[in-house]
N, C-alpha and C. Protein backbone atom coordinates (compact mmCIF):
# COMPACT_ATOMS: atom_id res chain seq x y z
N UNK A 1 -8.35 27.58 14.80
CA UNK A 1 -8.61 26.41 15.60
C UNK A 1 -9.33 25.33 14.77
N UNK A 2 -10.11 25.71 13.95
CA UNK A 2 -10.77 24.49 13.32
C UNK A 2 -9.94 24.14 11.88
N UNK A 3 -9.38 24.78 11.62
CA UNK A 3 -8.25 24.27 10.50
C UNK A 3 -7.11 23.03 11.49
N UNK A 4 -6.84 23.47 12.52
CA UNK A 4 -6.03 22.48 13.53
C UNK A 4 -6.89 21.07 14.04
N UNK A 5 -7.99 21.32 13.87
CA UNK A 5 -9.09 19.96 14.30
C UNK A 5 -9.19 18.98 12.89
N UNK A 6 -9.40 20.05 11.78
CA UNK A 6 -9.85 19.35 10.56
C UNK A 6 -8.37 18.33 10.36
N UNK A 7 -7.01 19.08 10.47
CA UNK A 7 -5.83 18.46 10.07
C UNK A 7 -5.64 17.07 10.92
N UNK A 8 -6.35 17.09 12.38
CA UNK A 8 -6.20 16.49 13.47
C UNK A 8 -7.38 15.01 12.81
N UNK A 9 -7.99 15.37 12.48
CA UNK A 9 -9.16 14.31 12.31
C UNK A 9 -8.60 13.83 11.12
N UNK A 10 -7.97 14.34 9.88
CA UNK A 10 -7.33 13.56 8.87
C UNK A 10 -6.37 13.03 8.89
N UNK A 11 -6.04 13.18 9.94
CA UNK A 11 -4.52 12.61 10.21
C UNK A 11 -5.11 11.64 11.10
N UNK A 12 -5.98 11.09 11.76
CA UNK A 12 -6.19 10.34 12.42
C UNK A 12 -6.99 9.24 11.55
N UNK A 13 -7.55 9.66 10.78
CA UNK A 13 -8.56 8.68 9.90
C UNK A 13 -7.21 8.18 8.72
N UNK A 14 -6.53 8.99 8.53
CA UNK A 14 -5.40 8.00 7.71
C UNK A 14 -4.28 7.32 8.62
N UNK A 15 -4.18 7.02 9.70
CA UNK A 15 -3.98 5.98 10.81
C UNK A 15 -4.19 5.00 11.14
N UNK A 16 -5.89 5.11 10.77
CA UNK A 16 -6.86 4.25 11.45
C UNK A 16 -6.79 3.29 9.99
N UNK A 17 -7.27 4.02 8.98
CA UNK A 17 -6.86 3.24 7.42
C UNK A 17 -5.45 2.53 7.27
N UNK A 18 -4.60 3.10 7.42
CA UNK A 18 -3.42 2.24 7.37
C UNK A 18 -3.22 1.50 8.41
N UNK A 19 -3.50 1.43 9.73
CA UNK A 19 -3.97 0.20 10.50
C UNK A 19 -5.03 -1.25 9.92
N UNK A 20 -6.07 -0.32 9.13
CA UNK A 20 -7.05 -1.66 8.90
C UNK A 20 -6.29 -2.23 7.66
N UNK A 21 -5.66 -1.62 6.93
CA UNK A 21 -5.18 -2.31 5.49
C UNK A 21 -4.21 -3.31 6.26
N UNK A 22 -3.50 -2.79 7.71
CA UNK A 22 -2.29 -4.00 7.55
C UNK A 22 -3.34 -5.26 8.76
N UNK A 23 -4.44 -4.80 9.02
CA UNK A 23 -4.94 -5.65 9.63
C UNK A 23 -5.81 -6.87 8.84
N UNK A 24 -5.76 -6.42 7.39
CA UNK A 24 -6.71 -6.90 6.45
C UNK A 24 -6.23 -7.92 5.72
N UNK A 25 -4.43 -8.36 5.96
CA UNK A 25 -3.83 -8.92 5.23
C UNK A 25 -4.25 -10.19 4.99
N UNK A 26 -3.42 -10.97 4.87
CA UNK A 26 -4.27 -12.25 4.52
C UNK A 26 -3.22 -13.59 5.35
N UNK A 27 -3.58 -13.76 5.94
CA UNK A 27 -2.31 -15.09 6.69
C UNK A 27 -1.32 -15.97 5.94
N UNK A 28 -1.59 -16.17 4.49
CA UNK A 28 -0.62 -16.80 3.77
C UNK A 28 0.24 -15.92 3.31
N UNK A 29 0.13 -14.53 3.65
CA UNK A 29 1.16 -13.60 3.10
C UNK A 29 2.50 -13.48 3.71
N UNK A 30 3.42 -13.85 2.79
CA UNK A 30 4.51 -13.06 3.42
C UNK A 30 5.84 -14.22 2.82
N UNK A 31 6.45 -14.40 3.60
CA UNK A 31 8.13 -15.23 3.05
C UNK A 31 7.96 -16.60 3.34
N UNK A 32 8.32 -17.70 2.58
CA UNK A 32 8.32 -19.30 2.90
C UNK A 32 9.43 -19.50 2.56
N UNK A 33 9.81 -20.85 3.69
CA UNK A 33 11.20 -21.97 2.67
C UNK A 33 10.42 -22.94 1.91
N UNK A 34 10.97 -23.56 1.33
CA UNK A 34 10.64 -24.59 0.45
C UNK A 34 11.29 -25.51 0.70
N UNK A 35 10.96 -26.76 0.63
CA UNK A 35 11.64 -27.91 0.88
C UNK A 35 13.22 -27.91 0.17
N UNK A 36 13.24 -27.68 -1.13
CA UNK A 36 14.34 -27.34 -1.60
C UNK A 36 15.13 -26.75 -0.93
N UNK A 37 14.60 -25.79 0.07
CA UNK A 37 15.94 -24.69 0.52
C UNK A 37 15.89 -23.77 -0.22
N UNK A 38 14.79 -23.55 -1.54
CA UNK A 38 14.69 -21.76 -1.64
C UNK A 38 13.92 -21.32 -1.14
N UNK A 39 13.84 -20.16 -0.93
CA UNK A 39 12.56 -19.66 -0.52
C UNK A 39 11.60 -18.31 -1.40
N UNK A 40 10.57 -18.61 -1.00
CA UNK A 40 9.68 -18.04 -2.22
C UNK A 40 8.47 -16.74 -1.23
N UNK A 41 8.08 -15.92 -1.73
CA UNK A 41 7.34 -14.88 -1.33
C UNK A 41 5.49 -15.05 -1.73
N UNK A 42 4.66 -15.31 -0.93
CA UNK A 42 3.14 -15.04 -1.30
C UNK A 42 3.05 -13.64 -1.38
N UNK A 43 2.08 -13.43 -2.23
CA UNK A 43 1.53 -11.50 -1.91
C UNK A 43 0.18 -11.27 -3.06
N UNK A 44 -0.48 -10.74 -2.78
CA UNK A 44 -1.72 -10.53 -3.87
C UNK A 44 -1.17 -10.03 -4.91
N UNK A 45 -1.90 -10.60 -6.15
CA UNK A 45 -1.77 -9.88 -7.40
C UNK A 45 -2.89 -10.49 -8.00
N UNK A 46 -3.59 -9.05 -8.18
CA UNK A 46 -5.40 -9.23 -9.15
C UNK A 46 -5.78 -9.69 -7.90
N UNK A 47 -6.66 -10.40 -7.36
CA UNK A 47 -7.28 -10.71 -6.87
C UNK A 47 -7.03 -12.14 -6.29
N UNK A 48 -5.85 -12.71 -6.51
CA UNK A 48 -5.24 -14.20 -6.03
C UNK A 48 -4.33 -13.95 -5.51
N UNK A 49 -3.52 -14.99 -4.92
CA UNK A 49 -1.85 -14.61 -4.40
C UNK A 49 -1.10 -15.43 -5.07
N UNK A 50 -0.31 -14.67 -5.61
CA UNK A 50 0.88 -15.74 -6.38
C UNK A 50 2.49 -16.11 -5.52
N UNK A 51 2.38 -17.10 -5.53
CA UNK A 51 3.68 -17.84 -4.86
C UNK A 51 4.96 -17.50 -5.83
N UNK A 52 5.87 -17.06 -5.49
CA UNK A 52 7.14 -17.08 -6.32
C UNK A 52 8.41 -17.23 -5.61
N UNK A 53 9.21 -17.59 -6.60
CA UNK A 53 10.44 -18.07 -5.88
C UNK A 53 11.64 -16.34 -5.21
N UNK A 54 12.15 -16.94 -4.90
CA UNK A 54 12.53 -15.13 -4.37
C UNK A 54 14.28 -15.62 -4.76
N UNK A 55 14.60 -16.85 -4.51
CA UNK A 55 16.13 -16.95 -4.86
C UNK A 55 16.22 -19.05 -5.35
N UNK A 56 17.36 -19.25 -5.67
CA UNK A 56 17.73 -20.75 -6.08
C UNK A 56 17.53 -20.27 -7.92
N UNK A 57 17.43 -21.88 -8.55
CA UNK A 57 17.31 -21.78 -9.89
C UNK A 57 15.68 -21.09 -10.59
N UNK A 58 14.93 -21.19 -9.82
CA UNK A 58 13.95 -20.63 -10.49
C UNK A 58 13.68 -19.14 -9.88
N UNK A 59 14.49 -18.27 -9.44
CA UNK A 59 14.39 -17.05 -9.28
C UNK A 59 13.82 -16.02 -10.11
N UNK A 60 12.33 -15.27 -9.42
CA UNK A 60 11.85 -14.40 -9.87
C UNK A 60 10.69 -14.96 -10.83
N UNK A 61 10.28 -16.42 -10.63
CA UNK A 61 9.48 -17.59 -11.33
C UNK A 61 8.13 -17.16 -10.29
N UNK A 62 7.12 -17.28 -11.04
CA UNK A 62 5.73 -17.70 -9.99
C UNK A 62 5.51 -18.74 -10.06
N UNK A 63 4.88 -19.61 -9.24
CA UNK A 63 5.19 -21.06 -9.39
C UNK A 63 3.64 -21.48 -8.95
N UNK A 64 2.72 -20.60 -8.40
CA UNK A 64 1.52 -21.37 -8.17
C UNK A 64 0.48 -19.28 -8.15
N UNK A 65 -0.79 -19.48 -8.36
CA UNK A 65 -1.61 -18.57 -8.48
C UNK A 65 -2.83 -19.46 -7.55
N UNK A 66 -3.01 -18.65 -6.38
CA UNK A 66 -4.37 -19.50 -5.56
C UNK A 66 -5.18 -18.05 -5.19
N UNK A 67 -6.74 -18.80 -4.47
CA UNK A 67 -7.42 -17.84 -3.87
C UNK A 67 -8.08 -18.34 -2.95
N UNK A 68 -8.17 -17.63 -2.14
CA UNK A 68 -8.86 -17.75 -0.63
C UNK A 68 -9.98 -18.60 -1.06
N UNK A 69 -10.83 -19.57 0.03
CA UNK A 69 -11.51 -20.44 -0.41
C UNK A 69 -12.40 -20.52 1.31
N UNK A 70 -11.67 -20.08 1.84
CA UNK A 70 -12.37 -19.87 3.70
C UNK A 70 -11.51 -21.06 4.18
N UNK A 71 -11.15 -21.01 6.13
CA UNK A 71 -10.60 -21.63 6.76
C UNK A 71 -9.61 -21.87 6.87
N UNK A 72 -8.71 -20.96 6.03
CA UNK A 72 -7.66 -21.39 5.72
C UNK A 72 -6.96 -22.18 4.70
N UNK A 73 -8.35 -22.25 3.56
CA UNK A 73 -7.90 -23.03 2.24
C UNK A 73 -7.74 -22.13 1.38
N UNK A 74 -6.98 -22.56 0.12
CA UNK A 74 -6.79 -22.08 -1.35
C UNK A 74 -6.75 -22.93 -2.10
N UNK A 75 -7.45 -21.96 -3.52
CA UNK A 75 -7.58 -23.17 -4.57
C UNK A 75 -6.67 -22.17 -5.53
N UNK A 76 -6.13 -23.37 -6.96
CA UNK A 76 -6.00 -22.27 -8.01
C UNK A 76 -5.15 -23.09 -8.86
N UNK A 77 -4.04 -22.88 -9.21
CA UNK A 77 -2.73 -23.61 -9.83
C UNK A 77 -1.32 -23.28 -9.56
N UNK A 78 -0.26 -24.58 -10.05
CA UNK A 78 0.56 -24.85 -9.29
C UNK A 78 1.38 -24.87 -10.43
N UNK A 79 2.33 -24.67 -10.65
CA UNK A 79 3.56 -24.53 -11.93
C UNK A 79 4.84 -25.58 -11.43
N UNK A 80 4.92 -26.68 -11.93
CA UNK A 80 6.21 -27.62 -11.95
C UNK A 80 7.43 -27.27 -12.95
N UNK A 81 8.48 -26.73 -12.10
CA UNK A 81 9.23 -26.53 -13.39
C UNK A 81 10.73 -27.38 -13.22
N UNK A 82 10.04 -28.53 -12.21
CA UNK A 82 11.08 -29.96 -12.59
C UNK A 82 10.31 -30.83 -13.76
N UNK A 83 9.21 -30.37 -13.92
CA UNK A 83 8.26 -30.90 -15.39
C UNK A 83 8.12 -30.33 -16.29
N UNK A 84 9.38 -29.16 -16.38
CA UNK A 84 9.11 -28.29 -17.63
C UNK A 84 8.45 -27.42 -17.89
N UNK A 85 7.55 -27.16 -16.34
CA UNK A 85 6.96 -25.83 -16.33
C UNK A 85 5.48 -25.96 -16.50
N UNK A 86 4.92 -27.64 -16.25
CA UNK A 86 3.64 -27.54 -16.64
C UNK A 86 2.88 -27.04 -15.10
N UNK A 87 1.65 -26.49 -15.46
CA UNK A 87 0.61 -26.00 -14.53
C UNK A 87 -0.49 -27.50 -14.47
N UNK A 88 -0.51 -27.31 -12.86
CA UNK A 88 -1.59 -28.20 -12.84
C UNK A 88 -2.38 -27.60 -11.82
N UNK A 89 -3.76 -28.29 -11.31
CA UNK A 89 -4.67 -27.76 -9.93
C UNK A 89 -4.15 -27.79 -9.10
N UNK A 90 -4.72 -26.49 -8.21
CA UNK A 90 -3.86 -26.86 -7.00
C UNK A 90 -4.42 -26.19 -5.91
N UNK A 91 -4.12 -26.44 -5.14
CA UNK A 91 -4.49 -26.45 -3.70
C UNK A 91 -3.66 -25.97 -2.41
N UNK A 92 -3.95 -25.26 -1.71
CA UNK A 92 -3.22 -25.14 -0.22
C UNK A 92 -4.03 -25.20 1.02
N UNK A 93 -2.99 -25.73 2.02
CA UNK A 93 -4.17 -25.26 3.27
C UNK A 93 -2.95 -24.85 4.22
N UNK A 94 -3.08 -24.24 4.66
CA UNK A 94 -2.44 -23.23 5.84
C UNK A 94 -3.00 -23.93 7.77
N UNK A 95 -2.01 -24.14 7.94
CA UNK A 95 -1.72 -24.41 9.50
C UNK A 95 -1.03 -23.68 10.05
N UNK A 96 -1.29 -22.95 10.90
CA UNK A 96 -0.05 -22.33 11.74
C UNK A 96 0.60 -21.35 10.78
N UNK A 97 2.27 -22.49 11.14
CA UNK A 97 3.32 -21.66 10.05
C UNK A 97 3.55 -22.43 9.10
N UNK A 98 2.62 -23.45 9.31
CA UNK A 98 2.80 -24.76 7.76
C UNK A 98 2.09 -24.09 6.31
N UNK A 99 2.28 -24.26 5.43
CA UNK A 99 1.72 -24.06 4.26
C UNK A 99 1.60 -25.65 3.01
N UNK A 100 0.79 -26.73 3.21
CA UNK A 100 0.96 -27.89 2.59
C UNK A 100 0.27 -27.07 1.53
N UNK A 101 0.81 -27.24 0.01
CA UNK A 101 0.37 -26.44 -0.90
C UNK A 101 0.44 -27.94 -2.49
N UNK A 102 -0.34 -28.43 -2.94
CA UNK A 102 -0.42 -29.44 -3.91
C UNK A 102 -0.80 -29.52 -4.95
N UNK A 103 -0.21 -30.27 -6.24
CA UNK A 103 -0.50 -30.11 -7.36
C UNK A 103 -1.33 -31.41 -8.35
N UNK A 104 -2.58 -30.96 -9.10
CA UNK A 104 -3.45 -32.47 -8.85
C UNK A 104 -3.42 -32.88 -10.32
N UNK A 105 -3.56 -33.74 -10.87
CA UNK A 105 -4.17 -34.07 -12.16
C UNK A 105 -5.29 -35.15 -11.90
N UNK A 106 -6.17 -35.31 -13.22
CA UNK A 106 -7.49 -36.37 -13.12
C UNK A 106 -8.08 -35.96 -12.00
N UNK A 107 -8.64 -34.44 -11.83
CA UNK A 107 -9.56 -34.24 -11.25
C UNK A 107 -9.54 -34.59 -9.86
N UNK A 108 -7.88 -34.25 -8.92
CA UNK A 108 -7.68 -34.69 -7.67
C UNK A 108 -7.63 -36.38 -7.08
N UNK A 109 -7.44 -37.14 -8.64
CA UNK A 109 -7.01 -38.68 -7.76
C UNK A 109 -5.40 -38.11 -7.86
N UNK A 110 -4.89 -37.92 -8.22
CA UNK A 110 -3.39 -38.32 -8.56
C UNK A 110 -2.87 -36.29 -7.75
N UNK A 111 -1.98 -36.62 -6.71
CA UNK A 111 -1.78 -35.52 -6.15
C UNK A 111 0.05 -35.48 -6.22
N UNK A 112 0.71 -34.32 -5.90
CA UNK A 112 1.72 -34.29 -5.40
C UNK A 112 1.93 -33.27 -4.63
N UNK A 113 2.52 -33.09 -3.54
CA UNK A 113 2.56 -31.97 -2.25
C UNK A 113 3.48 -31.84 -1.55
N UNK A 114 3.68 -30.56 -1.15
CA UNK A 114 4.93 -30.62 -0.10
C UNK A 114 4.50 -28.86 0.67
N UNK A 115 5.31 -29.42 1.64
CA UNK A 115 4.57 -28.45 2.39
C UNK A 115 5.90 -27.09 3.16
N UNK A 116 5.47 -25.99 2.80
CA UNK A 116 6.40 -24.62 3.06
C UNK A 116 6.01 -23.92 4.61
N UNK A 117 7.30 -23.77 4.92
CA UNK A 117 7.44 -23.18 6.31
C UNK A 117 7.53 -22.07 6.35
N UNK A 118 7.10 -20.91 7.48
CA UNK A 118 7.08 -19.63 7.22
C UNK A 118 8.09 -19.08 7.72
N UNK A 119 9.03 -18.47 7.05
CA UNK A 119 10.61 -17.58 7.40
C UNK A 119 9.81 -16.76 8.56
């Protein structure tokens, strides 16, 4: 009987764990379109989430590296590769199912942005 309790209680505490991990996720996670019409995947890696393209011409590209910042912001960088692939600052903020996600030079005067919808 207590070999049947012990199995009972580990099986319940790895339930409860794989409940909190998917409860722990992070709201920018998961599938976007892109204005373009590709669409690209968020998901942690290290300790940031990297944006990548999932299909179109830059397939299997990461295109921006951000990190939680509270409220629904991210900071980090943004990869242009209608510019040849340069990285600049960058920024997101999350609404809803909006994702306005932007790329800055000179220290945030000079911006460019567009904003991803959630599949």
């Amino acid at each position: 009987m207590r070999r049947t309790n012990r199995l009972a209680t580990a099986l319940a505490t790895m339930t409860l764990l794989a409940a909190t991990g998917a409860a722990l996720a992070d709201p920018i996670e998961g599938r976007w379109k892109m204005p373009s019409g590709s669409d690209a995947t968020i998901a942690p890696c290290g300790g940031d989430f990297c944006l990548t393209y999932v299909n179109g011409p830059n397939k299997g590209k990461t295109f921006g590296r951000m990190r939680a910042t509270g409220a629904g912001a991210y900071e980090g960088t943004v990869t242009d590769y209608t510019r040849g692939g340069k990285e600049f600052s960058g920024k997101g903020k999350l609404s809803g199912d909006t994702l306005s996600v932007s790329g800055c030079v000179l220290g945030g005067l000079i911006c460019r942005s567009q904003s991803l919808s959630r599949i």
